[in-house]
C-alpha atoms as a PDB file:
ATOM      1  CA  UNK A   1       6.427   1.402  15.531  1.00  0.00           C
ATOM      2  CA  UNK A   2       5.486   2.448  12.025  1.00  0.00           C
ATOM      3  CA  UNK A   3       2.799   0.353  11.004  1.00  0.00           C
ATOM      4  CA  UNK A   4      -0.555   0.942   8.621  1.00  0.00           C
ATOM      5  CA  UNK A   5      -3.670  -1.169   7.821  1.00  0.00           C
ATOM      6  CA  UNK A   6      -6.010   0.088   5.371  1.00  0.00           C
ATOM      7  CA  UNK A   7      -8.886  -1.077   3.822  1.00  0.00           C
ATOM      8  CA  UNK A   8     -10.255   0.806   0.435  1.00  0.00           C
ATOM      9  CA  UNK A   9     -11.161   0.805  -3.351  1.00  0.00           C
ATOM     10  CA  UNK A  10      -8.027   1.135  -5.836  1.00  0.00           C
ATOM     11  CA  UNK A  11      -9.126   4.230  -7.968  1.00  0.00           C
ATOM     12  CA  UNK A  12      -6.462   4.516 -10.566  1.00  0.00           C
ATOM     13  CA  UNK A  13      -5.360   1.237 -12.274  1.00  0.00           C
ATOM     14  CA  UNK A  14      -1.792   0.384 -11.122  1.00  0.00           C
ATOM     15  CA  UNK A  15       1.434   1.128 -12.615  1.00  0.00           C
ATOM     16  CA  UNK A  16       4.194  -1.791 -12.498  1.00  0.00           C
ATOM     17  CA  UNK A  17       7.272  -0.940 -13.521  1.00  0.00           C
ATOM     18  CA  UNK A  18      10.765  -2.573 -13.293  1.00  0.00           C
ATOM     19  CA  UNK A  19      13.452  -0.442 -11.610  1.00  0.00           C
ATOM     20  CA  UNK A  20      17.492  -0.471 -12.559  1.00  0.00           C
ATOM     21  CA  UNK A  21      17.770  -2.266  -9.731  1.00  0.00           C
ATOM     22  CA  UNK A  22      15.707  -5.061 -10.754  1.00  0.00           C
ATOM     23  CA  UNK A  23      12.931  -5.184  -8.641  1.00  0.00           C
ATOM     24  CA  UNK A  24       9.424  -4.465  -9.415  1.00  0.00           C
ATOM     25  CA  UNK A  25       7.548  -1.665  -8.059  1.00  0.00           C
ATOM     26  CA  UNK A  26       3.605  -1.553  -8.318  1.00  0.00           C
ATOM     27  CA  UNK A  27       2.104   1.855  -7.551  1.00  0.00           C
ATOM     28  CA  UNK A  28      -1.933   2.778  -7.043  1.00  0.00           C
ATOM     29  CA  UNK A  29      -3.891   5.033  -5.378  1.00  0.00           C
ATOM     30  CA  UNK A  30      -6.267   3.628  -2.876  1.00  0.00           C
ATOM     31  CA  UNK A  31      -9.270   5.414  -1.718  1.00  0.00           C
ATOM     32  CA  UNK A  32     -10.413   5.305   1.700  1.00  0.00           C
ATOM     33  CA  UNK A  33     -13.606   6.115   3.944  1.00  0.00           C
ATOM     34  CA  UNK A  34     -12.766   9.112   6.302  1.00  0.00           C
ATOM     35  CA  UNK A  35     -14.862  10.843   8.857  1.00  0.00           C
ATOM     36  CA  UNK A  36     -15.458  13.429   6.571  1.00  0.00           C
ATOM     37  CA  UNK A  37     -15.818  11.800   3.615  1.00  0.00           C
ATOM     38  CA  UNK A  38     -12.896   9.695   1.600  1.00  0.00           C
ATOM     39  CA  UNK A  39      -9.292   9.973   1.402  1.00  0.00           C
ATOM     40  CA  UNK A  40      -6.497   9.030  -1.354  1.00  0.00           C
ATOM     41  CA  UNK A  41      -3.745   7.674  -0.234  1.00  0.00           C
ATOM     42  CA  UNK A  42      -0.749   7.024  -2.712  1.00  0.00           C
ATOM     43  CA  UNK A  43       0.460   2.900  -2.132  1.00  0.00           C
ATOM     44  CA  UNK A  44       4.233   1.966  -3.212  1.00  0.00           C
ATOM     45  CA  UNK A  45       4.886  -1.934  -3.170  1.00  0.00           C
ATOM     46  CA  UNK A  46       8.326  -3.390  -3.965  1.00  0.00           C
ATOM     47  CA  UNK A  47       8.621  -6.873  -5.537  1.00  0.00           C
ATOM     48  CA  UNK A  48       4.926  -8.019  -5.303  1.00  0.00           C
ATOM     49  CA  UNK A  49       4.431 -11.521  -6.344  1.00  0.00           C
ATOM     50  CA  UNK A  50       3.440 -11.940  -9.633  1.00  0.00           C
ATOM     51  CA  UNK A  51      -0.031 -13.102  -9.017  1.00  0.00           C
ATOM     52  CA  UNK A  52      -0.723  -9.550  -7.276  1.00  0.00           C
ATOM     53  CA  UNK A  53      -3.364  -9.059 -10.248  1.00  0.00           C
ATOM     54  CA  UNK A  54      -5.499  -6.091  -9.149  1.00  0.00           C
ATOM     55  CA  UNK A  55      -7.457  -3.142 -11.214  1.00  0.00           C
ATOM     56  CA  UNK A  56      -9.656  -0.652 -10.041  1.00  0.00           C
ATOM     57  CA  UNK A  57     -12.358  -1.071  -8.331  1.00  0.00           C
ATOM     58  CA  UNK A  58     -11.302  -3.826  -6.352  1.00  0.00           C
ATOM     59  CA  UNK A  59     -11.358  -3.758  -2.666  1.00  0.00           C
ATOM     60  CA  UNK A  60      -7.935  -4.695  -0.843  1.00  0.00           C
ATOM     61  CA  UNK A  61      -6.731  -4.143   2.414  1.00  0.00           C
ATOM     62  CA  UNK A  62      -2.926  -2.853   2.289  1.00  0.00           C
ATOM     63  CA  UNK A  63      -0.472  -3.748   5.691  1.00  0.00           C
ATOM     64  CA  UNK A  64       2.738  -1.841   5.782  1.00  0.00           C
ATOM     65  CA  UNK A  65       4.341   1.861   6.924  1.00  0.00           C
ATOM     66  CA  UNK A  66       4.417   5.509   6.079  1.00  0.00           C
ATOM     67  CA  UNK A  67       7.257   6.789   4.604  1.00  0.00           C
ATOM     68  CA  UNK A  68       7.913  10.150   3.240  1.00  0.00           C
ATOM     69  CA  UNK A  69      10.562  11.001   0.544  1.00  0.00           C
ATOM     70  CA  UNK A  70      12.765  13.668  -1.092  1.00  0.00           C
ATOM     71  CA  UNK A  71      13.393  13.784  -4.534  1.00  0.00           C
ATOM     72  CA  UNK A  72      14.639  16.310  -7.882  1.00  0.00           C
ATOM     73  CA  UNK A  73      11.977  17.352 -10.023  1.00  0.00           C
ATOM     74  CA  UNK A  74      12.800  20.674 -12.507  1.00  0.00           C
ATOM     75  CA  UNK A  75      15.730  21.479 -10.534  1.00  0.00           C
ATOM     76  CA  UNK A  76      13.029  21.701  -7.031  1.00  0.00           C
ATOM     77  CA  UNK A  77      13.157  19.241  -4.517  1.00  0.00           C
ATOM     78  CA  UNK A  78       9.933  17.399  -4.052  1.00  0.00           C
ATOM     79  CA  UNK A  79       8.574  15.286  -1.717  1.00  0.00           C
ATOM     80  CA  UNK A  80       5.846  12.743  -1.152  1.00  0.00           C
ATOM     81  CA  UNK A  81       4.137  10.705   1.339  1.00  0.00           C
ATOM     82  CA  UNK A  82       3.042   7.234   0.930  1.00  0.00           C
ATOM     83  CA  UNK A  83       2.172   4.069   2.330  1.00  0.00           C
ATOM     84  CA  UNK A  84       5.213   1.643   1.056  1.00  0.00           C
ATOM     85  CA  UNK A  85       3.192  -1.651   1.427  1.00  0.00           C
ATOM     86  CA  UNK A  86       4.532  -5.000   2.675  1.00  0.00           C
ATOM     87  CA  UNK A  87       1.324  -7.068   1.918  1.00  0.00           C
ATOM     88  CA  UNK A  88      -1.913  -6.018  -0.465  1.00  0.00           C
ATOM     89  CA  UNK A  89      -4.686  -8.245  -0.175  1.00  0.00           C
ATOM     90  CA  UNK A  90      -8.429  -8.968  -1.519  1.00  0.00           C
ATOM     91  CA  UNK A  91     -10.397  -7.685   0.865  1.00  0.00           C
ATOM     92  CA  UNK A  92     -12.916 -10.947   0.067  1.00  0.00           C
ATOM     93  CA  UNK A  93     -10.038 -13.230   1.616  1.00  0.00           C
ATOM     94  CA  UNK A  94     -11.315 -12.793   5.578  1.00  0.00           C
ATOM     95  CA  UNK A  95      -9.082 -15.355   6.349  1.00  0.00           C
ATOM     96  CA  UNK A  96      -6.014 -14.546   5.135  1.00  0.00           C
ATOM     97  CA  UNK A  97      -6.565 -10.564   6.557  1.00  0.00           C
ATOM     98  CA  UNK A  98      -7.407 -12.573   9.410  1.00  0.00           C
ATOM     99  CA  UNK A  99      -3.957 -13.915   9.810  1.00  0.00           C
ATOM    100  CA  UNK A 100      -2.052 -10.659   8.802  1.00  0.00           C
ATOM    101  CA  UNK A 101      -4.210  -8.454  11.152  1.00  0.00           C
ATOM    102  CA  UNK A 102      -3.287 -11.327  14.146  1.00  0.00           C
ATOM    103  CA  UNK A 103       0.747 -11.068  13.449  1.00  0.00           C
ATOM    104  CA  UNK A 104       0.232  -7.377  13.579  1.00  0.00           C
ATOM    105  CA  UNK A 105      -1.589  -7.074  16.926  1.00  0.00           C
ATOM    106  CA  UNK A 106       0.777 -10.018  18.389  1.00  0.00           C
ATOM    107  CA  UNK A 107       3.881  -8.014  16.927  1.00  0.00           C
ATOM    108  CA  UNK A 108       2.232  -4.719  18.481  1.00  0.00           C
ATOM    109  CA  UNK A 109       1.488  -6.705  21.602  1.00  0.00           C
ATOM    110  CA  UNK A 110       5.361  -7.256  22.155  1.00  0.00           C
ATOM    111  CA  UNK A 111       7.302 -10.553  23.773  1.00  0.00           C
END
């Protein structure tokens, strides 16, 4: 199972943007507490709703998976790793983390 939780600070305001697709992509970095001191960790999330209102500074907790992609940039192939999120929420909201930490561990825990 590929499957992330983290909790951290948004340090760079985020970026919507509508794809040709259609859907909307929101992009931040998210800074985390590591062992060593903090991480940033690059956050991806397709079609939030549009009352995900966050800036920086605010503390969320992201739920979703790694995924690492491949793409042309100056005639190089790049790639990237990031967490594409499925849910971002206020950190403040204990309940509702609550409930999306509980679906995880009863989804990890299998029927």
């Amino acid at each position: 199972m590929n499957i992330v939780v983290l909790q951290g600070v948004l340090s760079r305001t985020p970026d919507r943007r509508e794809l040709a697709s259609g859907s909307v992509l929101l992009q931040f970095d998210l800074t985390t507490p590591t062992s060593t001191g903090a991480a940033s960790v690059p956050v991806a999330w397709f079609d939030p709703p549009p009352s995900a209102q966050f800036d920086v500074g605010d503390e969320v907790v992201v739920t979703g998976e790694v995924r690492r992609r491949f793409f042309r940039s100056g005639g190089a192939t790049q790639t990237r790793t990031e967490v594409v999120a499925g849910l971002v929420q206020r950190a403040s909201n204990r309940k509702g983390v609550a409930r999306t930490l509980g679906r995880l561990r009863e989804s990890l825990a299998g029927p």
